[in-house]
Protein backbone atom coordinates (compact mmCIF):
# COMPACT_ATOMS: atom_id res chain seq x y z
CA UNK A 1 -22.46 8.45 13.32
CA UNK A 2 -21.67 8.51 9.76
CA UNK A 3 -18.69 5.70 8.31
CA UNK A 4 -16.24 7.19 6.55
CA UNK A 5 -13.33 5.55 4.32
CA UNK A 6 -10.24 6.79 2.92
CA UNK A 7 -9.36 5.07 -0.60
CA UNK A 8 -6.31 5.71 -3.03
CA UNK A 9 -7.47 5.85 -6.45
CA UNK A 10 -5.58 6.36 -9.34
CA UNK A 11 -5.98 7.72 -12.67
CA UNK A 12 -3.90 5.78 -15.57
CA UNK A 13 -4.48 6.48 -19.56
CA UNK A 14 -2.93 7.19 -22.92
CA UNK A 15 -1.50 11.04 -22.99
CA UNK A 16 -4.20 13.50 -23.85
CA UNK A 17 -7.38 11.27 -23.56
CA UNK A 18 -8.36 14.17 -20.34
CA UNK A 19 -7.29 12.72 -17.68
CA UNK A 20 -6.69 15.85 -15.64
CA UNK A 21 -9.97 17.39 -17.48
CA UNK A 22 -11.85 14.43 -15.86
CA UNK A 23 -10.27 14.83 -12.11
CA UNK A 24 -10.73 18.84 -12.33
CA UNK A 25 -14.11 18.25 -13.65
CA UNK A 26 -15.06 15.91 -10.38
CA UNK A 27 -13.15 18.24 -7.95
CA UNK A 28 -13.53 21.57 -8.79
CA UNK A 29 -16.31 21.45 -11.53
CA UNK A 30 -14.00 23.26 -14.27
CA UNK A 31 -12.62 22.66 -17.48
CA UNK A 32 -10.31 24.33 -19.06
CA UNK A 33 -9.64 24.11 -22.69
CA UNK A 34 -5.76 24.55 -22.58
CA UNK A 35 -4.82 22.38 -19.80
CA UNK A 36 -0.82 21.44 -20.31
CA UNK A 37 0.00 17.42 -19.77
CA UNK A 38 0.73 16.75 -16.20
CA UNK A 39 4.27 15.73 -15.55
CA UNK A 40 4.89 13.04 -13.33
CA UNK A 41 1.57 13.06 -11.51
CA UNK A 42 -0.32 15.22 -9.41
CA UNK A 43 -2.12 14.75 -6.29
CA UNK A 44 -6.01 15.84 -5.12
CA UNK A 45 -8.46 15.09 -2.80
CA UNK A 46 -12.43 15.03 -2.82
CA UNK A 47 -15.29 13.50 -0.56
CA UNK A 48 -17.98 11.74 -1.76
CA UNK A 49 -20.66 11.70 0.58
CA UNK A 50 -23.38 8.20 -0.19
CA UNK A 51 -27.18 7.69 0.35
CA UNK A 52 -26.53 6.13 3.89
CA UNK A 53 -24.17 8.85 4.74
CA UNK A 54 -21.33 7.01 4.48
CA UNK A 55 -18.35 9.68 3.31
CA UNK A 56 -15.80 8.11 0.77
CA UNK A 57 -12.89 10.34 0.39
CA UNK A 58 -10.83 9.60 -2.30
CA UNK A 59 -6.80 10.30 -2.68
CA UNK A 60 -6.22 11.04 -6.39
CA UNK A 61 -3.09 10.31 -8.43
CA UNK A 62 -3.50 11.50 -11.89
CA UNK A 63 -0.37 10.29 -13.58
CA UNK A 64 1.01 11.34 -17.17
CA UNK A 65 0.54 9.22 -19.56
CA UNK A 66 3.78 9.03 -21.24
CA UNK A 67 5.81 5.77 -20.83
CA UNK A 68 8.88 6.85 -18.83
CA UNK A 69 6.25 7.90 -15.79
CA UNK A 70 4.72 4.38 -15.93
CA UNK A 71 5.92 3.69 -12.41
CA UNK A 72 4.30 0.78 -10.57
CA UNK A 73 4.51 3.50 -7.09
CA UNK A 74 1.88 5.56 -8.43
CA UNK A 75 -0.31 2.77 -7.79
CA UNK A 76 1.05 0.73 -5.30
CA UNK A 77 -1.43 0.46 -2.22
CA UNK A 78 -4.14 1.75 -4.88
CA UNK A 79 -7.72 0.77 -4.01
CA UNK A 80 -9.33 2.10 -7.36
CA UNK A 81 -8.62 3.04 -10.91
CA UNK A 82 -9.60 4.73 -13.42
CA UNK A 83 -8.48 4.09 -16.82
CA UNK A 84 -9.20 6.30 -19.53
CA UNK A 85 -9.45 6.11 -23.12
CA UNK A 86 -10.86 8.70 -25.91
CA UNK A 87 -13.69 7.71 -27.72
CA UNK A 88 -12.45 9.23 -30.85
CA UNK A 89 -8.55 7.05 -31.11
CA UNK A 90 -8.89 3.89 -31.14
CA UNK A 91 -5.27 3.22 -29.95
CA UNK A 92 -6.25 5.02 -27.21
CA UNK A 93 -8.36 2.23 -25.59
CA UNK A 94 -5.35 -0.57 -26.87
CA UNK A 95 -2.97 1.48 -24.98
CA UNK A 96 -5.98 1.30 -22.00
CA UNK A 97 -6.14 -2.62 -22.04
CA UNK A 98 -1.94 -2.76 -21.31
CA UNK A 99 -2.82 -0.48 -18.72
CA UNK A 100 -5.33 -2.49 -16.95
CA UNK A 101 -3.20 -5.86 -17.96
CA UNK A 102 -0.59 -4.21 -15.53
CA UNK A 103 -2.85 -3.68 -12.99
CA UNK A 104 -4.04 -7.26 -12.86
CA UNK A 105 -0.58 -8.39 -12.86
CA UNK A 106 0.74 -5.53 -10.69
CA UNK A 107 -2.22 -4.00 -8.59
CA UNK A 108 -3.68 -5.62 -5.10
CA UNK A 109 -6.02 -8.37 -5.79
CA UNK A 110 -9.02 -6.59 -5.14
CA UNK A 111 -8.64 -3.29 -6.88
CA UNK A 112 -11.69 -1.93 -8.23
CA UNK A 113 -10.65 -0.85 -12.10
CA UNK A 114 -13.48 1.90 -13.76
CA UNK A 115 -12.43 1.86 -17.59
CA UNK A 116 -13.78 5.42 -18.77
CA UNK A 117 -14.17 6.07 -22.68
CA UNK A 118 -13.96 10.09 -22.84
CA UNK A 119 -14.85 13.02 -24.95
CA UNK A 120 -18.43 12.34 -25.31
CA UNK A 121 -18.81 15.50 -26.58
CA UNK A 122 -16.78 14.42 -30.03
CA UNK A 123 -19.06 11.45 -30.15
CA UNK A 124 -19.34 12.49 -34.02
CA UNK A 125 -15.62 11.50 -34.74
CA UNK A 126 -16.06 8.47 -32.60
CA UNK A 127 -13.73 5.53 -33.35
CA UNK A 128 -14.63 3.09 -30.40
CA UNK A 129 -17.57 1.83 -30.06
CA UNK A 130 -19.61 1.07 -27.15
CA UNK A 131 -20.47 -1.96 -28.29
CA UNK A 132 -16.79 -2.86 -28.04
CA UNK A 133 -15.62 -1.18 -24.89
CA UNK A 134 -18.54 -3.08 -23.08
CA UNK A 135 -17.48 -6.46 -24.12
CA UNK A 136 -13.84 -5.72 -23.05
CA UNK A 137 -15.23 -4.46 -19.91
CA UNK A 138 -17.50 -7.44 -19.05
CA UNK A 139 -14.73 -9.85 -20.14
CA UNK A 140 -12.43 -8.45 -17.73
CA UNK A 141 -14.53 -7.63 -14.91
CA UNK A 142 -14.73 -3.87 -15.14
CA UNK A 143 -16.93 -1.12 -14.57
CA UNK A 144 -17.43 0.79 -17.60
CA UNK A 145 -18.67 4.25 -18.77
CA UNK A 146 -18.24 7.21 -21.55
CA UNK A 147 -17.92 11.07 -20.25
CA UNK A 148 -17.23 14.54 -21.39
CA UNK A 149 -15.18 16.18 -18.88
CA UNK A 150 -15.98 19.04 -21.06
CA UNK A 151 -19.64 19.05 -20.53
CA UNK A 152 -19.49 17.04 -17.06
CA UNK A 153 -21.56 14.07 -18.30
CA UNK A 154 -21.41 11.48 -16.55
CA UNK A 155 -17.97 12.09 -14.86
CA UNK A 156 -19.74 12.22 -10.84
CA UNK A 157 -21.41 9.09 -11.83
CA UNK A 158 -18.44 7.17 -12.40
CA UNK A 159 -16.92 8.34 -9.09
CA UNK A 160 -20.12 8.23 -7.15
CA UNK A 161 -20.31 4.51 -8.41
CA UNK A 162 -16.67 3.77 -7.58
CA UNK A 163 -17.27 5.27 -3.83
CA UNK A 164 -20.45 2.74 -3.67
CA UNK A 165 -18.73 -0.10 -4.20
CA UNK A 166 -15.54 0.14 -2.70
CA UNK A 167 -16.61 0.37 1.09
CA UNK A 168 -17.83 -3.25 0.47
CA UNK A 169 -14.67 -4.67 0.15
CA UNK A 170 -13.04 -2.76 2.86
CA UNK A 171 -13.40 -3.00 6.36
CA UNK A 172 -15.60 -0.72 8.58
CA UNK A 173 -11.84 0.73 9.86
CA UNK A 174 -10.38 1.13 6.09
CA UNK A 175 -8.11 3.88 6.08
CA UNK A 176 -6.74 3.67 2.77
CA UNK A 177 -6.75 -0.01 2.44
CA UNK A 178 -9.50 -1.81 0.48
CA UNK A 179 -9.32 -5.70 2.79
CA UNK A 180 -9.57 -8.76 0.31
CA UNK A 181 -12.67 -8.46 -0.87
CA UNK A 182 -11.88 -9.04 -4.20
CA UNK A 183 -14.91 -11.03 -5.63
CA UNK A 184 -17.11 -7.85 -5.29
CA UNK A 185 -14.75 -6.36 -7.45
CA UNK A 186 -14.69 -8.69 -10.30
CA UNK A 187 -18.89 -8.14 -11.86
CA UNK A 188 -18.76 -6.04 -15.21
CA UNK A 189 -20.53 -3.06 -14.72
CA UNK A 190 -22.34 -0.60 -17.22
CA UNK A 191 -22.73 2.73 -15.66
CA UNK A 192 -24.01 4.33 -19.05
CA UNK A 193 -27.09 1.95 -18.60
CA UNK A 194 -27.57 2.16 -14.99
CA UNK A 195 -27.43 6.08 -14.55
CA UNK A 196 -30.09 6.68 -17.75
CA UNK A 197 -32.31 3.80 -15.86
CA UNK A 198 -35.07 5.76 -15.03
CA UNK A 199 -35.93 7.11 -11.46
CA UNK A 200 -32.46 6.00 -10.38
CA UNK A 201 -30.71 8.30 -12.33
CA UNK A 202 -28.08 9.66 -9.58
CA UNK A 203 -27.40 6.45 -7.89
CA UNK A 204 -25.57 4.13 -11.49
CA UNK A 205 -24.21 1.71 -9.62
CA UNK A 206 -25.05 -0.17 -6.11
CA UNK A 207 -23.32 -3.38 -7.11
């Protein structure tokens, strides 16, 4: 019989980066060009099903991004986050460092935090580097990719990843909470790398 856990993850970021692209790119496999900025925050659910068979299904909040919604309750209890940035404003990823500041100060202990550099697809007017992003990311722990919710690269792998390494700080009975596992939590992580390495392509992350 097949484990399955049930994880709240959260979706924090500077207005406009694509959040909302990003979650209706991993749950519905859209885009849409003209997507208005969510208000308050907005709820969806999706399954991720692992090599072992293990099913992660994941409770999103994708909160707005303007300061008068930054409410500690939309991540209260959260097991995950993802924090985005665009690749092409650089304030964007300064405004996605106080994010994940709050989280370390606010957030359970062992919260896995994903920092996710978007719009891949304007890598031509890119501002941040990778180079930069990754050291932030290592320094603080984080996994770290870039994505195009517009194309869909590399937006399942950061989920997929996220799915793999939460059920090993949870236990076997997790139903939306994520045990005190921290430590597993706290290894800098470069999905980029690990989902172009070679024959392991679909599986970026088993750390």
């Amino acid at each position: 019989m097949s484990k399955q856990f049930q994880f709240k993850l959260v979706l924090l970021g500077e207005s406009a980066v694509g959040k909302s692209s990003l979650v209706l790119r991993f749950v519905k496999d859209q885009f849409d060009d003209y997507r208005e900025s969510t208000i308050g925050a907005a709820f969806l659910t999706q399954t991720v099903t692992l090599e072992d068979q293990t099913i992660v299904k994941f409770e999103i909040w994708d909160t707005a991004g303007q300061e008068r919604y930054k409410a500690p309750m939309y991540y209260r209890n959260a097991n995950c986050a993802v924090v985005v940035y665009d690749i092409t404003q650089a304030s964007s990823l300064e405004k996605a460092k106080s994010w994940i500041r709050e989280l370390q100060r606010q957030a359970d202990p062992s919260i896995v935090i994903a920092l996710c550099g978007n719009k891949l697809d304007l890598a031509a007017r890119r501002q941040v580097t990778q180079e930069e992003a990754k050291k932030y990311a290592e320094e603080e722990g984080l996994m770290w990719a870039e994505t195009s919710a517009k194309t869909g690269e590399g937006v399942s792998e950061v989920f997929t990843a996220i799915a793999k390494k939460l059920p090993q700080t949870a236990p076997p009975s997790a139903r939306g909470g994520a045990g005190r596992g921290g430590a597993a939590a706290r290894t800098g992580v470069d999905l980029n790398k690990q989902a172009n390495a070679g024959p392991g392509q679909n599986e970026p992350c088993n750390c």
